[in-house]
Protein backbone atom coordinates (compact mmCIF):
# COMPACT_ATOMS: atom_id res chain seq x y z
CA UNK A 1 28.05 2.16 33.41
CA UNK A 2 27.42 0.98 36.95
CA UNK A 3 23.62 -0.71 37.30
CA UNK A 4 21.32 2.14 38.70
CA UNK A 5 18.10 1.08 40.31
CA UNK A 6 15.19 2.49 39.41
CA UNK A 7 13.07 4.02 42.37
CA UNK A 8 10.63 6.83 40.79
CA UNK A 9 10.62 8.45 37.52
CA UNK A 10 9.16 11.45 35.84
CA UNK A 11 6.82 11.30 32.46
CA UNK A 12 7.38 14.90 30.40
CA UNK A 13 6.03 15.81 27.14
CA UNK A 14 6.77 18.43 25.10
CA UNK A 15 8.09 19.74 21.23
CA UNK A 16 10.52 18.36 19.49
CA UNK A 17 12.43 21.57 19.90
CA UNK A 18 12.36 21.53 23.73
CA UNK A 19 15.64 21.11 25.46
CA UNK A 20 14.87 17.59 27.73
CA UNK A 21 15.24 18.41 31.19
CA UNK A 22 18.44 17.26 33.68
CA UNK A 23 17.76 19.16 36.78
CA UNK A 24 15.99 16.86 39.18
CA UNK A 25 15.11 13.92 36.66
CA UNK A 26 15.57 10.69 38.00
CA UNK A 27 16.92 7.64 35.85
CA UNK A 28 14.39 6.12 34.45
CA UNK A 29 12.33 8.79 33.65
CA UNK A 30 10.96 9.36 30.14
CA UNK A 31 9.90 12.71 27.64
CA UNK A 32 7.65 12.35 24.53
CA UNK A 33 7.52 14.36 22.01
CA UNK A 34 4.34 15.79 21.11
CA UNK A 35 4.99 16.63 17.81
CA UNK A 36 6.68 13.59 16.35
CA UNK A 37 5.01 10.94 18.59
CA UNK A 38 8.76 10.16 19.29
CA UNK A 39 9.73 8.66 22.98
CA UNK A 40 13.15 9.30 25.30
CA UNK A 41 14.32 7.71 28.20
CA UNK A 42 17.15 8.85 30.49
CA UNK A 43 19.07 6.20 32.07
CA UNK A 44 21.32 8.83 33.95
CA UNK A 45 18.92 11.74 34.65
CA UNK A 46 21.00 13.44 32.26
CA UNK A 47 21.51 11.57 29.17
CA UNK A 48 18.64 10.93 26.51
CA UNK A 49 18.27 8.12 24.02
CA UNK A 50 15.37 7.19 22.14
CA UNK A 51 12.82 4.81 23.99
CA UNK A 52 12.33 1.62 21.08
CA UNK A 53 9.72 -0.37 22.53
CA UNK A 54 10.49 -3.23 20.55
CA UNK A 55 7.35 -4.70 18.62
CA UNK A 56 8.69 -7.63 15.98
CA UNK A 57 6.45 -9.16 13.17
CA UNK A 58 7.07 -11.82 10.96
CA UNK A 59 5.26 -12.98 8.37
CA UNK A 60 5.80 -15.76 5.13
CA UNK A 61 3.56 -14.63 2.73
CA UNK A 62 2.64 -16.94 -0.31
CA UNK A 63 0.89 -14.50 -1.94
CA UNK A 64 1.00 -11.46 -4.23
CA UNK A 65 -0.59 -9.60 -1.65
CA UNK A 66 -3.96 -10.97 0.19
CA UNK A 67 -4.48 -14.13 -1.67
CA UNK A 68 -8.26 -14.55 -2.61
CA UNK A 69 -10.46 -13.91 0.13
CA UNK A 70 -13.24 -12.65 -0.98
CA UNK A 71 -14.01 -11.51 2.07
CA UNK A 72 -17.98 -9.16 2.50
CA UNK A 73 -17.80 -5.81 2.76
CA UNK A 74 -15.26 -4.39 5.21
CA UNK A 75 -14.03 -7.43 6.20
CA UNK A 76 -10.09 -7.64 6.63
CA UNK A 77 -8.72 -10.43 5.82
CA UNK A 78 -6.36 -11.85 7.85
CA UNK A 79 -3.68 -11.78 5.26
CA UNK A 80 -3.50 -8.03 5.13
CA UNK A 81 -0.99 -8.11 7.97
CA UNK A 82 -0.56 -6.79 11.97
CA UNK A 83 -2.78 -3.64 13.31
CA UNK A 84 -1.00 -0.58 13.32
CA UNK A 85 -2.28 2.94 14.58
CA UNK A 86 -0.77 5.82 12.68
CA UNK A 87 0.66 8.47 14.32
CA UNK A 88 1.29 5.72 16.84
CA UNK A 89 3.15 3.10 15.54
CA UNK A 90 6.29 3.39 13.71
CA UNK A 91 9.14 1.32 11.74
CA UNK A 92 12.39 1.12 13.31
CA UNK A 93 14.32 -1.36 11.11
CA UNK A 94 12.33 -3.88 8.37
CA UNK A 95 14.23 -6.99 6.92
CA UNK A 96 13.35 -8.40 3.21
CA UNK A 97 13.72 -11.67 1.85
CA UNK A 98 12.65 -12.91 -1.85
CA UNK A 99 12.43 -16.52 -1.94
CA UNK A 100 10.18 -16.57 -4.95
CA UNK A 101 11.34 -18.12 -8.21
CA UNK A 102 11.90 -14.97 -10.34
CA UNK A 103 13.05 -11.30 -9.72
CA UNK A 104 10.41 -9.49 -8.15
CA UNK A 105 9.56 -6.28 -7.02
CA UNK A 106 7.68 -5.75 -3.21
CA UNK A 107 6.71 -3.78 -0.50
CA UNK A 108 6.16 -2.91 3.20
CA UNK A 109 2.17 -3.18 2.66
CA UNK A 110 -0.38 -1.31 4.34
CA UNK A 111 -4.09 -1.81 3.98
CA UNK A 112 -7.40 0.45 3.61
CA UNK A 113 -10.19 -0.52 5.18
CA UNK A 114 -13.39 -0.58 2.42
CA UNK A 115 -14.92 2.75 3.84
CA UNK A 116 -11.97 4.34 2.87
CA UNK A 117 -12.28 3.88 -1.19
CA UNK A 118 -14.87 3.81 -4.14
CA UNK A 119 -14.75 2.72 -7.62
CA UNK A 120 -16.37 2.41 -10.88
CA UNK A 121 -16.70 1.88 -14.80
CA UNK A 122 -15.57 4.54 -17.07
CA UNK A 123 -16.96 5.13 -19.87
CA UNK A 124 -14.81 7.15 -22.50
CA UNK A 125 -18.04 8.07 -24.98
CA UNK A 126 -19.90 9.78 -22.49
CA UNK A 127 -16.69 10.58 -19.86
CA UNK A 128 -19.07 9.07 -17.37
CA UNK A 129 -18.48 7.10 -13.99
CA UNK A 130 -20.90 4.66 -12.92
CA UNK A 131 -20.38 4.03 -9.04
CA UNK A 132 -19.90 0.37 -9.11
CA UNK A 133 -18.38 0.68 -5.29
CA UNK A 134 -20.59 -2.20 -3.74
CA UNK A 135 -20.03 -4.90 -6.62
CA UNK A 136 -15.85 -3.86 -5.90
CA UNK A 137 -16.49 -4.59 -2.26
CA UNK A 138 -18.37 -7.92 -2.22
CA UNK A 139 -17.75 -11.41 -3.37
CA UNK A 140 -19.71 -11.67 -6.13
CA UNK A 141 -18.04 -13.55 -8.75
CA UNK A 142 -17.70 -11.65 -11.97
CA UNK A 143 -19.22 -8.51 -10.84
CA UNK A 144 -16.72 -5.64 -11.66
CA UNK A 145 -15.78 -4.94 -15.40
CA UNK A 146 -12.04 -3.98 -15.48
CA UNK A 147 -12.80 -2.65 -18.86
CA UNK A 148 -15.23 -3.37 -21.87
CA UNK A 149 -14.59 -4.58 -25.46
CA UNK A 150 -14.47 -0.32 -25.87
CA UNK A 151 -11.41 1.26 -27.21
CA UNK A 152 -10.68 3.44 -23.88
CA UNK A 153 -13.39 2.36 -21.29
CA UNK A 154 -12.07 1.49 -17.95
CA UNK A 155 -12.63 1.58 -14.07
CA UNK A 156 -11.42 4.06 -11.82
CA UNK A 157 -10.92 4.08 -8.17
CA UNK A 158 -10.71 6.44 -5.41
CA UNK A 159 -9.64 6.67 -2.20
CA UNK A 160 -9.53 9.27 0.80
CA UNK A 161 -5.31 9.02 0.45
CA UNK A 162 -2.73 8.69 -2.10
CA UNK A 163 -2.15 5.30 -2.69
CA UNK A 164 -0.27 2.73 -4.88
CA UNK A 165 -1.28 -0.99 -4.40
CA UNK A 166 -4.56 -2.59 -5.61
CA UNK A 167 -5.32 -5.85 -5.34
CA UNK A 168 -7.96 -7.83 -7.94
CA UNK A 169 -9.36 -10.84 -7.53
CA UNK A 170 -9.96 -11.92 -11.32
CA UNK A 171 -12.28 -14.39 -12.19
CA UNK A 172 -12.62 -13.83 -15.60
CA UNK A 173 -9.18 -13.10 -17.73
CA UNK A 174 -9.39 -10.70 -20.64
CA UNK A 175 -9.17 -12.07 -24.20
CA UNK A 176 -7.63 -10.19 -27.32
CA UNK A 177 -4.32 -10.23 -28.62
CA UNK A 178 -4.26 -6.42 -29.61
CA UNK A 179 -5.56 -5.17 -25.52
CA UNK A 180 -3.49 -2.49 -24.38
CA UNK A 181 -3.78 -0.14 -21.26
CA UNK A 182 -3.11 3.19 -20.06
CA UNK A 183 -3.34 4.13 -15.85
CA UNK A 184 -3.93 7.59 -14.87
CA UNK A 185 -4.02 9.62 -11.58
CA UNK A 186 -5.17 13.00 -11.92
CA UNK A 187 -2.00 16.42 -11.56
CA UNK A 188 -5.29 19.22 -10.72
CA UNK A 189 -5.08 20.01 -13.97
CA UNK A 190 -5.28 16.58 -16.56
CA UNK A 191 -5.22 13.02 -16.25
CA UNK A 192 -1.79 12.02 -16.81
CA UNK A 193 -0.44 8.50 -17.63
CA UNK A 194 1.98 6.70 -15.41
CA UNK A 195 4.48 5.20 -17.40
CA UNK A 196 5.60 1.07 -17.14
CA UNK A 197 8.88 2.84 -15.47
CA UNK A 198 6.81 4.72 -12.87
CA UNK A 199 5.34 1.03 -11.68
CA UNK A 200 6.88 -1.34 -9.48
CA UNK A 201 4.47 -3.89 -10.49
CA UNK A 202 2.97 -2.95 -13.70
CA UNK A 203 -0.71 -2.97 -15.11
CA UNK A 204 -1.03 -5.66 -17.80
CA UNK A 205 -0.12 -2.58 -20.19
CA UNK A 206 1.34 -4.08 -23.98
CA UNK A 207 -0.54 -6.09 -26.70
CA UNK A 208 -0.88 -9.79 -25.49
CA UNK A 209 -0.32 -9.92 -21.91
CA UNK A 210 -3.92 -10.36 -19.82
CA UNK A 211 -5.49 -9.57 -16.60
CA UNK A 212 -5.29 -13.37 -16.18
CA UNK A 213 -7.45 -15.08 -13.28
CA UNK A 214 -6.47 -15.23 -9.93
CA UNK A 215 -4.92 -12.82 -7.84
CA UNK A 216 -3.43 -9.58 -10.01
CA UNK A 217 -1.34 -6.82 -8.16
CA UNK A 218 -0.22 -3.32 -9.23
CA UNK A 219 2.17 -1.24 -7.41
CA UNK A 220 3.80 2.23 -7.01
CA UNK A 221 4.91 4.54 -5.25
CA UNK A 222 1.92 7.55 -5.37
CA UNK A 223 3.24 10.71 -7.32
CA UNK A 224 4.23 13.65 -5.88
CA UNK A 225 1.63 15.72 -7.90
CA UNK A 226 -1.39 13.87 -7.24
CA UNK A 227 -4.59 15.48 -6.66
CA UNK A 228 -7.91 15.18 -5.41
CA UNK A 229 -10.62 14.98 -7.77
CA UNK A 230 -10.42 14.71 -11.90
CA UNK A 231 -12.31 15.56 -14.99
CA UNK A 232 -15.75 13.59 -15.80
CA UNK A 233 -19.43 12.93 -14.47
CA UNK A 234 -19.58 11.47 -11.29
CA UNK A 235 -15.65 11.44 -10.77
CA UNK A 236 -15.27 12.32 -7.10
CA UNK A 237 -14.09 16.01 -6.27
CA UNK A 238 -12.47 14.26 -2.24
CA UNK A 239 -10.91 11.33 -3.72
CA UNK A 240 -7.30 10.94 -5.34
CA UNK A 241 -8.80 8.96 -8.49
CA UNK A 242 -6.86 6.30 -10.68
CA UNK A 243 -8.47 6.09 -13.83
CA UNK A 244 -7.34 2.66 -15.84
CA UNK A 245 -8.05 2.38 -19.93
CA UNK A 246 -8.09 0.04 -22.22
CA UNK A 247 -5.95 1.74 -25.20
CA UNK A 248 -6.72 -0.86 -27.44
CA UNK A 249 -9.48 -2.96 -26.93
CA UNK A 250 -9.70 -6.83 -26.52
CA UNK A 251 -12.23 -9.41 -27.55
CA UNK A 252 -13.56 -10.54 -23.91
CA UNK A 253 -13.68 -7.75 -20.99
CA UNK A 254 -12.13 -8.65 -17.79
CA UNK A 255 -14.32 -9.36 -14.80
CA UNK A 256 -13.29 -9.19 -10.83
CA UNK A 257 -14.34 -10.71 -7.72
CA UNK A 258 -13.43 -8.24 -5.52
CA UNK A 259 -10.31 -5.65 -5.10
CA UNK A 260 -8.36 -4.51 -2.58
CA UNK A 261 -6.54 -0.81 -2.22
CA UNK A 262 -3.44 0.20 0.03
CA UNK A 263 -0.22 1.70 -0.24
CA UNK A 264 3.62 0.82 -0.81
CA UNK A 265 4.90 2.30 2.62
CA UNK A 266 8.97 1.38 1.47
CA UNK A 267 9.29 -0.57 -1.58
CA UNK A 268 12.26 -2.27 -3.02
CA UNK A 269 12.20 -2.99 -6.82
CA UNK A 270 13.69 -6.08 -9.13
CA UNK A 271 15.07 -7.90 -6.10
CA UNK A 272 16.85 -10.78 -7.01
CA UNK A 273 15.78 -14.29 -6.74
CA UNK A 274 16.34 -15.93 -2.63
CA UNK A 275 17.93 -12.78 -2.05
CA UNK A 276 18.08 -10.92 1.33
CA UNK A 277 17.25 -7.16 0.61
CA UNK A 278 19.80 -5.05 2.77
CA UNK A 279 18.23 -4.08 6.49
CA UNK A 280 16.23 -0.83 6.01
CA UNK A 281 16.89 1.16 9.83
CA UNK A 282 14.59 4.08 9.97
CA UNK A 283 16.08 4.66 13.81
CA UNK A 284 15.88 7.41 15.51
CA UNK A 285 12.82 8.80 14.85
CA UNK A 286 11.14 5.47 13.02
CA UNK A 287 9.33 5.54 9.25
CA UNK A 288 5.57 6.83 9.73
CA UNK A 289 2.34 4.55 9.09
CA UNK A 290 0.32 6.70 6.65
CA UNK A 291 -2.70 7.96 7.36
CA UNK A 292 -5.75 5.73 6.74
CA UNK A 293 -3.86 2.71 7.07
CA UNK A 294 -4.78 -0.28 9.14
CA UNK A 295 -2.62 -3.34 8.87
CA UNK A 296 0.71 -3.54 7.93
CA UNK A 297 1.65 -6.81 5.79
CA UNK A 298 3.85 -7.51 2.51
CA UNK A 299 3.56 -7.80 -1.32
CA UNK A 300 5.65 -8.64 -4.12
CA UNK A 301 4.86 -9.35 -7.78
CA UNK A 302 6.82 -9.86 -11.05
CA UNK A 303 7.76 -6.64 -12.13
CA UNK A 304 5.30 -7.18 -15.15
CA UNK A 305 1.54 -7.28 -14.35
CA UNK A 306 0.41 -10.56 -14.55
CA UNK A 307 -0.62 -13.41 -12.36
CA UNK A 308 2.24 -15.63 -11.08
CA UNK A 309 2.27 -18.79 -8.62
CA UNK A 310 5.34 -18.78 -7.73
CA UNK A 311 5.98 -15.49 -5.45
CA UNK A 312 7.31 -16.15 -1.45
CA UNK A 313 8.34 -13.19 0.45
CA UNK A 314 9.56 -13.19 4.15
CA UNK A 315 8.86 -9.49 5.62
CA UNK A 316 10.13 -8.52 9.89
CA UNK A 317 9.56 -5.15 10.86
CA UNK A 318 10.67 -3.57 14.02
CA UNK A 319 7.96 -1.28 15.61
């Protein structure tokens, strides 16, 4: 096409379902869509193509997900990725690269700020929560019980949204060789288990493998079911709850730092070894930031939950 400069334009907005207007619109000129957040631009004053206004993030991430940071209460750390707005920004295209050591499983990460989540210890006897919210969001070493030496006592989170990736900072690993667990989300009706092939990262679940120290990731995709609220004392009635048990007990209870929560926003499981993940285009209308979320990072993790020093993952997105 022959170059066309641009002298004055015209901003519309409208639905989705409007028909974008040709009579008097001069190149240049642009129409959002009020419904989808979606922006046009005709370079003709007839023509219209979507309007990318081209955002790119990189980011090398060494980590499962955050690292430790132990940051204080409603801190971000730094490691949790860009800013993103939802309903504002969106993904156009997102690029994947594994160069850990093993086959792992990751994800387009995004973050909830502390305000947005509680959590506490369950305890099966009684089916009692104790809030235990402040000792989840603060640095103090050793603070929050993952579970007891009790067949079936656990922790349980909730958060304003579905979500699917927690983050614990473990300073004190579980001991027993016959400690087993069960996760849960609540269907409105029952807390029902999510089994290993429902996880993309996986709670330390069979006998002998421990919520070792360090950083310790689990990850899925939220069910399609889930919702708010769940059977107990004290169990929120506005929160979509994730109840974790120990189905066998162990010898020495596992004790956190801090934790984390977000959600998987496009996941790719058991990606190979220095392997690029095939380029993910969301184009034309771009892949939605839930709500709630605040930054927009990566995690990855060995398929099986448990701590590993050897993950790399090199995440662009498009926005």
């Amino acid at each position: 096409m022959a170059v066309i400069m641009i002298t004055s334009k015209k901003n519309y907005i409208g639905l989705s379902t409007d028909t974008k207007p040709t009579a008097d619109t001069p190149p240049g000129s642009t129409f959002k869509e009020s419904d989808t957040s979606s922006e046009y631009i005709t370079y003709d004053g007839t023509n219209w193509v979507p309007d990318e206004k081209v955002n790119r993030y990189r980011i090398t991430n060494p980590y499962h997900w955050l690292g430790q940071p132990a940051t204080a209460y409603n801190v971000i750390p730094s490691s949790a990725g860009i800013t993103v707005v939802p309903g504002k920004s969106r993904i156009m295209r997102a690029y994947l690269q594994n160069r850990s050591a093993s086959t792992v499983s990751a994800c387009i990460a995004g973050f909830f700020p502390d305000t947005e989540w509680i959590a506490g210890q369950w305890t099966d006897a009684t089916t009692t929560l104790a809030d235990d919210t402040t000792d989840a969001q603060d640095a103090g070493t050793d603070d929050f019980p993952i579970n007891t030496t009790t067949i079936s006592d656990g922790h349980i989170i909730g958060c304003n949204y579905p979500f699917g990736l927690v983050s614990y900072d473990m300073t004190t690993a579980t001991i027993g060789a016959a400690l087993e667990g069960v996760i849960e989300y609540w269907n409105g009706t029952a807390w029902t288990a999510i089994p290993a092939i429902g996880m993309a990262v996986d709670i330390p679940r069979v006998a002998g493998v421990q919520w070792a120290t360090g950083e310790l990731i689990i990850m899925f995709d939220p069910p399609i079911d889930w919702s708010m609220a769940g059977s107990g004392t004290n169990v929120s009635a506005t929160k979509y709850n994730l109840r974790y048990r120990s189905s066998a007990a162990g010898t020495t209870a596992g004790l956190a730092r801090r934790i984390y929560v977000g959600v998987p926003i496009s996941s790719w499981v058991s990606l190979a070894t220095n392997t690029e993940a095939s380029v993910r285009d969301y184009s034309p209308y771009g892949l939605s930031i839930p709500d709630g979320v605040t930054r927009l990072g990566v995690a990855a993790n060995l398929a099986v939950g448990t701590v590993s020093t050897v993950v790399s993952t090199n995440l662009e997105v498009i926005y």
